[in-house]
Structure formats: C-alpha cells, structure tokens
C-alpha atoms as a PDB file:
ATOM      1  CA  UNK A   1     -74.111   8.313  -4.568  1.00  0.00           C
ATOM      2  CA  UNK A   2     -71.648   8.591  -1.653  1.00  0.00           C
ATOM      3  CA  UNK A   3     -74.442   7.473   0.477  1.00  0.00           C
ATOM      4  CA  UNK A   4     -74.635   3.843  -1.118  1.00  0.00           C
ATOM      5  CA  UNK A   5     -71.095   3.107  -0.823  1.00  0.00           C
ATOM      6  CA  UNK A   6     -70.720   0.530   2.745  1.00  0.00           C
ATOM      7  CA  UNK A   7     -68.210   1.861   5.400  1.00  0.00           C
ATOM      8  CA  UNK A   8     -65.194  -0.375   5.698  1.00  0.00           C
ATOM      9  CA  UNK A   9     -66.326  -2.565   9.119  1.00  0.00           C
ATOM     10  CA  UNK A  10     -64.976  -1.683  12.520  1.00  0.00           C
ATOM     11  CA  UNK A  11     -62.826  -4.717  12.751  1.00  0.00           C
ATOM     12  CA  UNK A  12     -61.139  -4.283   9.127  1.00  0.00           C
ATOM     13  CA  UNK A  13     -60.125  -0.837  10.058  1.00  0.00           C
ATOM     14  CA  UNK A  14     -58.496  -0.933  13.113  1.00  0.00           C
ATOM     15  CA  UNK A  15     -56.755  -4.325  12.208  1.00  0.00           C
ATOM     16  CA  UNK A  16     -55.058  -2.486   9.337  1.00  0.00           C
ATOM     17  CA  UNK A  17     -54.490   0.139  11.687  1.00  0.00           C
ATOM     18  CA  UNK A  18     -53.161  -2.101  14.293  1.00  0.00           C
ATOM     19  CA  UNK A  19     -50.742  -3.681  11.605  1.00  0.00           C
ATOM     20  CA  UNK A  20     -49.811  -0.184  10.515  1.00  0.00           C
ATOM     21  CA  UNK A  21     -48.770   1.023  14.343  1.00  0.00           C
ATOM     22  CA  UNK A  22     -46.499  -1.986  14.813  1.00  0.00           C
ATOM     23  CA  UNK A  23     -45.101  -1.737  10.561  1.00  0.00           C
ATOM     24  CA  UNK A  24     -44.021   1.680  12.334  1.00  0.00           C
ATOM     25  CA  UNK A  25     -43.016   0.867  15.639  1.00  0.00           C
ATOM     26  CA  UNK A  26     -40.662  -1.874  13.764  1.00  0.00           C
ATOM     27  CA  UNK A  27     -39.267   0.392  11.661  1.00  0.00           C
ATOM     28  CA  UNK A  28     -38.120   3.316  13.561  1.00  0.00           C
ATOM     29  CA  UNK A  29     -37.115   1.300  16.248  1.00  0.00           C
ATOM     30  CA  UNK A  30     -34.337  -0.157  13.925  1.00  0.00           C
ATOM     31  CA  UNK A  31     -34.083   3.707  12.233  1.00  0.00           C
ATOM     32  CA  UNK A  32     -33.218   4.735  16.102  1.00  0.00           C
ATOM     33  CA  UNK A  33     -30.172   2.534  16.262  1.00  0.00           C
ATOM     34  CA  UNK A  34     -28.703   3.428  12.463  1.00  0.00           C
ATOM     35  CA  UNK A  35     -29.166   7.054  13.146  1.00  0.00           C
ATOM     36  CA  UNK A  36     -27.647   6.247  16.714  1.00  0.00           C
ATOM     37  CA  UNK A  37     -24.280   5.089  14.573  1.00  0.00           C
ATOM     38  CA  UNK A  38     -24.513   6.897  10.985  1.00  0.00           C
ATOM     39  CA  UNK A  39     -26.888   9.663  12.109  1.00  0.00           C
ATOM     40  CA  UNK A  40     -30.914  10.784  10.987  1.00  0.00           C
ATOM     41  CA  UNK A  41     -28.648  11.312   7.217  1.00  0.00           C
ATOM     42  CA  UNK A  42     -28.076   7.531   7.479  1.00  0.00           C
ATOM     43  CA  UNK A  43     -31.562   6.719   7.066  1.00  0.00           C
ATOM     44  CA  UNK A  44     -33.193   6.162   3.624  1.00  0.00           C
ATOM     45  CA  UNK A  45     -36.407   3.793   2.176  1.00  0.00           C
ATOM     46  CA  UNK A  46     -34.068   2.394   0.755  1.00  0.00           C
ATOM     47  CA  UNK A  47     -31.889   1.274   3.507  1.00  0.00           C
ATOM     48  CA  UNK A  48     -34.577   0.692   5.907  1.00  0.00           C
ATOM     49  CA  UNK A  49     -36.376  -2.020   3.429  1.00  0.00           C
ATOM     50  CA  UNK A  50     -32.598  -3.879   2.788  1.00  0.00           C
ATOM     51  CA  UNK A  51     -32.094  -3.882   6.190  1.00  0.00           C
ATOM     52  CA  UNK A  52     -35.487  -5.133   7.212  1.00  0.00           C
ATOM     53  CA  UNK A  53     -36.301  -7.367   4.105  1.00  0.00           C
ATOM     54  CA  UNK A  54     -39.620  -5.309   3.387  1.00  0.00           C
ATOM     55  CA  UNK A  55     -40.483  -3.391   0.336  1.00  0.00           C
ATOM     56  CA  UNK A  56     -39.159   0.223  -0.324  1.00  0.00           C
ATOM     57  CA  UNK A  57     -42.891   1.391  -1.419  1.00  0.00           C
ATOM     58  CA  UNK A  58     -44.339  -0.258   1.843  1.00  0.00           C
ATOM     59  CA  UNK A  59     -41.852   1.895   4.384  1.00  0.00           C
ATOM     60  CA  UNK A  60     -42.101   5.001   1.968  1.00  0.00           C
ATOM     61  CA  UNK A  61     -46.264   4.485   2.339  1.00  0.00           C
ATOM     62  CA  UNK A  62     -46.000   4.434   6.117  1.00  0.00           C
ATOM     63  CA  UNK A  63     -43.923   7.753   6.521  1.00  0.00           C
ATOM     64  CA  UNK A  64     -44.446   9.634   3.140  1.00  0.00           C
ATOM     65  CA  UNK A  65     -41.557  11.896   2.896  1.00  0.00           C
ATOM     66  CA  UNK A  66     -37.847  11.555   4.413  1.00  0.00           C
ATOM     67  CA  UNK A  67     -38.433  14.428   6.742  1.00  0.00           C
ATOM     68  CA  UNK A  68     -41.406  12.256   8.143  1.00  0.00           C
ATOM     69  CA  UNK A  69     -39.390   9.203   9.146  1.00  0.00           C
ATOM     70  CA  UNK A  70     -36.755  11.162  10.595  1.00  0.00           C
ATOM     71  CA  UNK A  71     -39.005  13.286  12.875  1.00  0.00           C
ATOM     72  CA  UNK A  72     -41.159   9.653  13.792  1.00  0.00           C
ATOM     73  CA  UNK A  73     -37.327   8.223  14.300  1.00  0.00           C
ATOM     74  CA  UNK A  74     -36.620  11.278  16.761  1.00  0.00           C
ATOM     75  CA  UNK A  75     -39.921  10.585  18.708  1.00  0.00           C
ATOM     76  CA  UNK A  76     -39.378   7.041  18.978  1.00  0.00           C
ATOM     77  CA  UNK A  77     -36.068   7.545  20.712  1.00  0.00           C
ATOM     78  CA  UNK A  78     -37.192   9.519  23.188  1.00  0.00           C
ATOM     79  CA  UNK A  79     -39.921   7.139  24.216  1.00  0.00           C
ATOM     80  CA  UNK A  80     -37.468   4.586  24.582  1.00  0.00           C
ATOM     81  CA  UNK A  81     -35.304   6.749  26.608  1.00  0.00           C
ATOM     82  CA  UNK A  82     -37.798   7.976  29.184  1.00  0.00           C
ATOM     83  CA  UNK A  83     -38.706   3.977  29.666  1.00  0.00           C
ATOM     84  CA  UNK A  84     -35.397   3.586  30.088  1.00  0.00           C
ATOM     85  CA  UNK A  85     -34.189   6.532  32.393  1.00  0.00           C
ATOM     86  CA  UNK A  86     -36.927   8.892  32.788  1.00  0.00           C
ATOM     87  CA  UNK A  87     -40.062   6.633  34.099  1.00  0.00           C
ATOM     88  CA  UNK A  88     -37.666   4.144  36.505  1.00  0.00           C
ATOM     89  CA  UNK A  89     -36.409   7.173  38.339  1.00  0.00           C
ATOM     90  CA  UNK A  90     -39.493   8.580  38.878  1.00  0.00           C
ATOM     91  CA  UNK A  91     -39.905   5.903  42.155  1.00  0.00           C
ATOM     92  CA  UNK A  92     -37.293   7.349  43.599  1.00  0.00           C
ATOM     93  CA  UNK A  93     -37.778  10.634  45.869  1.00  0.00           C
ATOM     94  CA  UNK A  94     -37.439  13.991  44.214  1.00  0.00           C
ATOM     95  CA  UNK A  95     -33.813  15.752  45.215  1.00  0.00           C
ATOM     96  CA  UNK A  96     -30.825  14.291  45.227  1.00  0.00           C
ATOM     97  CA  UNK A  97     -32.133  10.630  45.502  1.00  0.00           C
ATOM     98  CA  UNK A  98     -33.815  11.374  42.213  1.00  0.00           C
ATOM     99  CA  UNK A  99     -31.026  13.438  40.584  1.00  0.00           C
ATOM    100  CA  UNK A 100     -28.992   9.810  40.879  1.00  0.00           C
ATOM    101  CA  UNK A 101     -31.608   7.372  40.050  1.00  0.00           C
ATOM    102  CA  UNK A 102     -31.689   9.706  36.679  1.00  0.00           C
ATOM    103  CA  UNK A 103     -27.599   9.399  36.493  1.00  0.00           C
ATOM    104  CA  UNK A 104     -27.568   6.238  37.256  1.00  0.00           C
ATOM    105  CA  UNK A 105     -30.028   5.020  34.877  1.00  0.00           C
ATOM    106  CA  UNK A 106     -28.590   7.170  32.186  1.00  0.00           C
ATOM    107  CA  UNK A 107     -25.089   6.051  32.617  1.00  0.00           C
ATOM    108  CA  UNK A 108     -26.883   2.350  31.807  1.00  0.00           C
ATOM    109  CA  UNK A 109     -28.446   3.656  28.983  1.00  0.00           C
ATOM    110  CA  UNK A 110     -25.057   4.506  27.624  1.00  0.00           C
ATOM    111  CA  UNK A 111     -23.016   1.341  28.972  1.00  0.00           C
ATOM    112  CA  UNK A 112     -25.422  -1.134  27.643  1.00  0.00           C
ATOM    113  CA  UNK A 113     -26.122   0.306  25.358  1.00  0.00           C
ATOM    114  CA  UNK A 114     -29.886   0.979  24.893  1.00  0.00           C
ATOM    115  CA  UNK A 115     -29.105   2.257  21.203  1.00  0.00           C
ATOM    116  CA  UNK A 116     -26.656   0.344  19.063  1.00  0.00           C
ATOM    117  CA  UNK A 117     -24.728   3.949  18.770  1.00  0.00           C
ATOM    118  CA  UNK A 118     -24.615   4.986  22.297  1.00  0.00           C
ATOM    119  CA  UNK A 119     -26.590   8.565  22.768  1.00  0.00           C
ATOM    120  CA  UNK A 120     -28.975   9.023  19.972  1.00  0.00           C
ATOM    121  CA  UNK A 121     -29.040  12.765  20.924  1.00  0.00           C
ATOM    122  CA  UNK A 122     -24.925  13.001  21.303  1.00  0.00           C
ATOM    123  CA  UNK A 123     -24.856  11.094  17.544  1.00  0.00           C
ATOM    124  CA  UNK A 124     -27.456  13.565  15.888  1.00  0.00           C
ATOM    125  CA  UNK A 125     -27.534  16.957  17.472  1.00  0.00           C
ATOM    126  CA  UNK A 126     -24.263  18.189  16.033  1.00  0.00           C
ATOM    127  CA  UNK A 127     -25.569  17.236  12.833  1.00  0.00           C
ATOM    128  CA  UNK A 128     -29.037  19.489  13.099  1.00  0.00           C
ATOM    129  CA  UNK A 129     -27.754  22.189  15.530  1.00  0.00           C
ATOM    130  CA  UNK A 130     -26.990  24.441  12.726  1.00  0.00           C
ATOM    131  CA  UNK A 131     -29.865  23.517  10.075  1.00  0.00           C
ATOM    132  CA  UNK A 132     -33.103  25.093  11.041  1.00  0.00           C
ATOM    133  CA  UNK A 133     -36.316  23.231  10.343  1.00  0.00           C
ATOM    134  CA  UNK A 134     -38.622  20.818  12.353  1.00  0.00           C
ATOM    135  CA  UNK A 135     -36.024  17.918  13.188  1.00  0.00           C
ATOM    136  CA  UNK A 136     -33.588  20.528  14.653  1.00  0.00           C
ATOM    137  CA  UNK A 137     -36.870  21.795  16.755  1.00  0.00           C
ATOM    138  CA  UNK A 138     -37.192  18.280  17.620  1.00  0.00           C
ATOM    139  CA  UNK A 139     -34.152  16.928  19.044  1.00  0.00           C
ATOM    140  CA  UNK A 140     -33.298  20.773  20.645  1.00  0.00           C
ATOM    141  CA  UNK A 141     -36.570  20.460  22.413  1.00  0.00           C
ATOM    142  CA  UNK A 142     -36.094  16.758  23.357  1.00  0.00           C
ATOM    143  CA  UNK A 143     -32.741  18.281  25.099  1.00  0.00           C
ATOM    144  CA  UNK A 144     -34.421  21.085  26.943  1.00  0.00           C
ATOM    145  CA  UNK A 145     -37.322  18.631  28.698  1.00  0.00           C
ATOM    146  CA  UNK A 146     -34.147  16.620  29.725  1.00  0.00           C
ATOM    147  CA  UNK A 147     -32.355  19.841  30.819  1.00  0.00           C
ATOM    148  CA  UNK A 148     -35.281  21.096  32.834  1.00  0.00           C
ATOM    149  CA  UNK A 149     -35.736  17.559  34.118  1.00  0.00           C
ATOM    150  CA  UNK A 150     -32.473  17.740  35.885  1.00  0.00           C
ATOM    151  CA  UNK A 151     -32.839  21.189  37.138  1.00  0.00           C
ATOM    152  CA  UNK A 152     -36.185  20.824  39.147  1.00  0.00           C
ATOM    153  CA  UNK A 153     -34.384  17.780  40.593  1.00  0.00           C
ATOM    154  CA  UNK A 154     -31.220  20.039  41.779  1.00  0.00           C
ATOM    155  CA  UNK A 155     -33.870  22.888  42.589  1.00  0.00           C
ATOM    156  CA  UNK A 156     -35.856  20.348  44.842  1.00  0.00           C
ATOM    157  CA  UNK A 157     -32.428  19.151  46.354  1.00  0.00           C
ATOM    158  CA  UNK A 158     -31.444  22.139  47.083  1.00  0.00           C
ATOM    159  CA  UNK A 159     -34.416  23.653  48.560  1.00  0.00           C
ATOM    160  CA  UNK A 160     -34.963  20.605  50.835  1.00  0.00           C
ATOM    161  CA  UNK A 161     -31.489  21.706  51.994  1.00  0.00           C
ATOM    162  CA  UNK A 162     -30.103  18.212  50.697  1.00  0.00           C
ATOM    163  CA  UNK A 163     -26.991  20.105  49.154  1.00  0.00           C
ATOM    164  CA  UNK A 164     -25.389  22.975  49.520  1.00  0.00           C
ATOM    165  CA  UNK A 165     -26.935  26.410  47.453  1.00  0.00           C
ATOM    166  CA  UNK A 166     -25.928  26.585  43.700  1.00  0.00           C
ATOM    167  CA  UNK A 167     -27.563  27.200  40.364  1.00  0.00           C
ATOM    168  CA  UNK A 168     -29.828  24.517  39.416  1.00  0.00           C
ATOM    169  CA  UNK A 169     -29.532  25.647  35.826  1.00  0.00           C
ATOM    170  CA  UNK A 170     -25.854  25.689  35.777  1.00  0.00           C
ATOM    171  CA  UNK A 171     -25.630  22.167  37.623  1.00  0.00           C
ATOM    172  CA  UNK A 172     -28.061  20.607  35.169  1.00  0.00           C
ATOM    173  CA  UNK A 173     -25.971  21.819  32.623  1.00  0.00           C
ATOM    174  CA  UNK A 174     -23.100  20.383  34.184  1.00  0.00           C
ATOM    175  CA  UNK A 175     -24.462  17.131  34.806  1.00  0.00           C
ATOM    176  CA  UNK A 176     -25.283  16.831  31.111  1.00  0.00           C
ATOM    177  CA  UNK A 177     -21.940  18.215  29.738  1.00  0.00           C
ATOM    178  CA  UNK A 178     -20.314  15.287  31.991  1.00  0.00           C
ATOM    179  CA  UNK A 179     -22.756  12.349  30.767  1.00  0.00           C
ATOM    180  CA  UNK A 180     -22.373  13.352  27.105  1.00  0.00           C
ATOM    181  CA  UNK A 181     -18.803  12.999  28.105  1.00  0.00           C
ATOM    182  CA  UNK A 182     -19.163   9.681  29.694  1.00  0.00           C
ATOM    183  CA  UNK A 183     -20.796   8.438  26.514  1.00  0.00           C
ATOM    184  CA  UNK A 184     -18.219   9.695  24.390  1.00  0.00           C
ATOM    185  CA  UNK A 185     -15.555   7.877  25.967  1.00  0.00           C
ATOM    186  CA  UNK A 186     -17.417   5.060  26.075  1.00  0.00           C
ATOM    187  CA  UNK A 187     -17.473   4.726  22.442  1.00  0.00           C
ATOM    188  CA  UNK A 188     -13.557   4.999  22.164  1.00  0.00           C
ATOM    189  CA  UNK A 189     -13.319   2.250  24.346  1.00  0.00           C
ATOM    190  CA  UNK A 190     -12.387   4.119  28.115  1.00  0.00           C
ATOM    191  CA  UNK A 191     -14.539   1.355  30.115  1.00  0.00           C
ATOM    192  CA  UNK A 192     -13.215   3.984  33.781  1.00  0.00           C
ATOM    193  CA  UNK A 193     -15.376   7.075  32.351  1.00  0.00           C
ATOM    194  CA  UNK A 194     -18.583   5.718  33.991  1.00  0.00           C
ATOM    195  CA  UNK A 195     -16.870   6.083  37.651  1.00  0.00           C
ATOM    196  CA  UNK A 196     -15.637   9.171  36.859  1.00  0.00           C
ATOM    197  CA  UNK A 197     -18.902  10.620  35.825  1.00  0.00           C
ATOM    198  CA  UNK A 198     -21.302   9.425  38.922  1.00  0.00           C
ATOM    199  CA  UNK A 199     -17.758  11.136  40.871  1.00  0.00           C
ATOM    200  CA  UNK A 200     -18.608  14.090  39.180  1.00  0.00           C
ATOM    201  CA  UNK A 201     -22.382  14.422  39.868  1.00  0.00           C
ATOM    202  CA  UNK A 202     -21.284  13.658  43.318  1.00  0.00           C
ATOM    203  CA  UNK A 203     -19.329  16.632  43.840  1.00  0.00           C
ATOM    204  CA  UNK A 204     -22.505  18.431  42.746  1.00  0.00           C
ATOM    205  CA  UNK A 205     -24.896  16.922  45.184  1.00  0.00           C
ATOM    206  CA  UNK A 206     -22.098  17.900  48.529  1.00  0.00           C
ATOM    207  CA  UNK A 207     -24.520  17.964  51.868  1.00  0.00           C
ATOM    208  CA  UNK A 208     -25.833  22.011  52.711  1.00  0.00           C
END
C-alpha cells in the first residue's frame, strides 16, 4: 500500500521547513532576551505565544517539551554571541591584539546591550550550576569554549613574548571573573565599570 501513497513534493517540504527554521529562530531569539532578565525558568508556551501573539500549540509543536526550548534558547545565545564577540575578533592577530579585540567586543556586548538582560550566561548559570541535567551541560560547556578561548589567546601572547610569563589558565579566568563583573555593575547602573575592566585586562597583558 505504502508504495501508492505520492511523496510530499520537494518544494512543499522544504518551504514548511523553511517557515519552521525562521518560527524558531523568532522565537528563541525573543526566549534569549526573557531568560537574559527572568532567567531559562522565565520561559513558558505560554508566555512565549502572549508575548509574540502566536498560538500556545504552534510554539509547543516547534520545541515539544520545556526542556527543548530551553536547550534551543541556550544555543541560540551563543550564536548570537560569537557574531557578536567571537567571529569580529577573529581579524585581529592572535596574542594580545586578539585577547582585546575579544574584551573589547565583549564589554559592547554588555554596554549595548546585545541581550535585553545583559549576560545571558551571568543571568542563567547561577540558576543551573547546581541542577544536573542537559541545560546545566549546556551553558557549563558554553563557558568552558569561552574560557579556553581566552587562554590560547594569553598562551599565544605569551609565547610570542608579547607579555610577561603567567598562567594562561589563571589569566583567562581572571579576565572572565572581571567582565562578569563589569556586566554586573552595569546593570545597577555604575556607567565607570567598563574603564575599569579594559584597566584590568591591561594589567594582564604588561610587555615581557
């Protein structure tokens, strides 16, 4: 019987699979700023079809369970962020050039800001960092790419005798602690953290 039954055309698929990416890429792109301000616990069907005038059954069809949209919500943040910070800085040489192109365009991520929130990963990691399960996997390894990011960039800096010896590990995790910072006072309204942040990194990156 099976055999009988025409295949959906070419055309009618992928339009409806066309219309599906960008039903998804419109809804976790708003889902990445509410979870940026109320966190991934903010998020509902619910919410997401008020806020975006759609139906309930139409988001819930797209993502299937809760856990779903959050993870898809996760991902889509950190594509944003590397075409924000990641990808621009890659133009820049590797070292200490590259280690403030990175800075620089993160502090601009959090000025702006790209999320309505401020740090998508400063707003949700506290919440996750102590409940196991594939959204805490997410956003923990999200943070170690950008961690490792940052140390190859000190490593390179400092083995092209651009700065001074250290640990590349401990800087990176120095240069995050202070940018988390940044945002963080950012949100409270302290408009100087910015400067002292890039004065910070610059006390990392002292000529060998």
């Amino acid at each position: 019987m099976s055999e009988n039954v025409p295949s959906p055309e070419p055309g009618v698929t992928d339009g409806r699979l066309l219309r599906g990416a960008r039903a998804r890429r419109t809804v976790t792109r708003h889902a990445v700023d509410v979870a940026s301000m109320e966190g991934l616990d903010g998020l509902s069907f619910g919410r997401l079809a008020t806020d975006l005038q759609v139906s309930k059954s139409g988001i819930q069809t797209l993502f299937g369970t809760k856990q779903n949209l959050h993870l898809a919500t996760v991902e889509a943040a950190r594509e944003l962020f590397v075409d924000a910070v990641v990808r621009p800085a890659q133009t820049a040489p590797a070292g200490v050039a590259r280690v403030r192109a990175l800075t620089g365009h993160w502090i601009e991520y959090a000025e702006k800001p790209l999320f309505t929130g401020g740090c998508f990963w400063a707003a949700n990691l506290p919440d996750f960092d102590s409940r196991p399960g594939p959204v805490r996997d997410a956003l923990a390894h999200q943070r170690r790419q950008w961690l490792a990011l940052l140390e190859r960039e000190m490593r390179d800096a400092m083995e092209a005798g651009e700065i001074g010896p250290l640990d590349p590990d401990l800087a990176a995790f120095q240069v995050d602690a202070v940018l988390n910072a940044a945002n963080t006072a950012l949100r409270l309204g302290d408009q100087g953290a910015t400067g002292k942040a890039r004065r910070t990194i610059e006390g990392l990156l002292t000529p060998a």
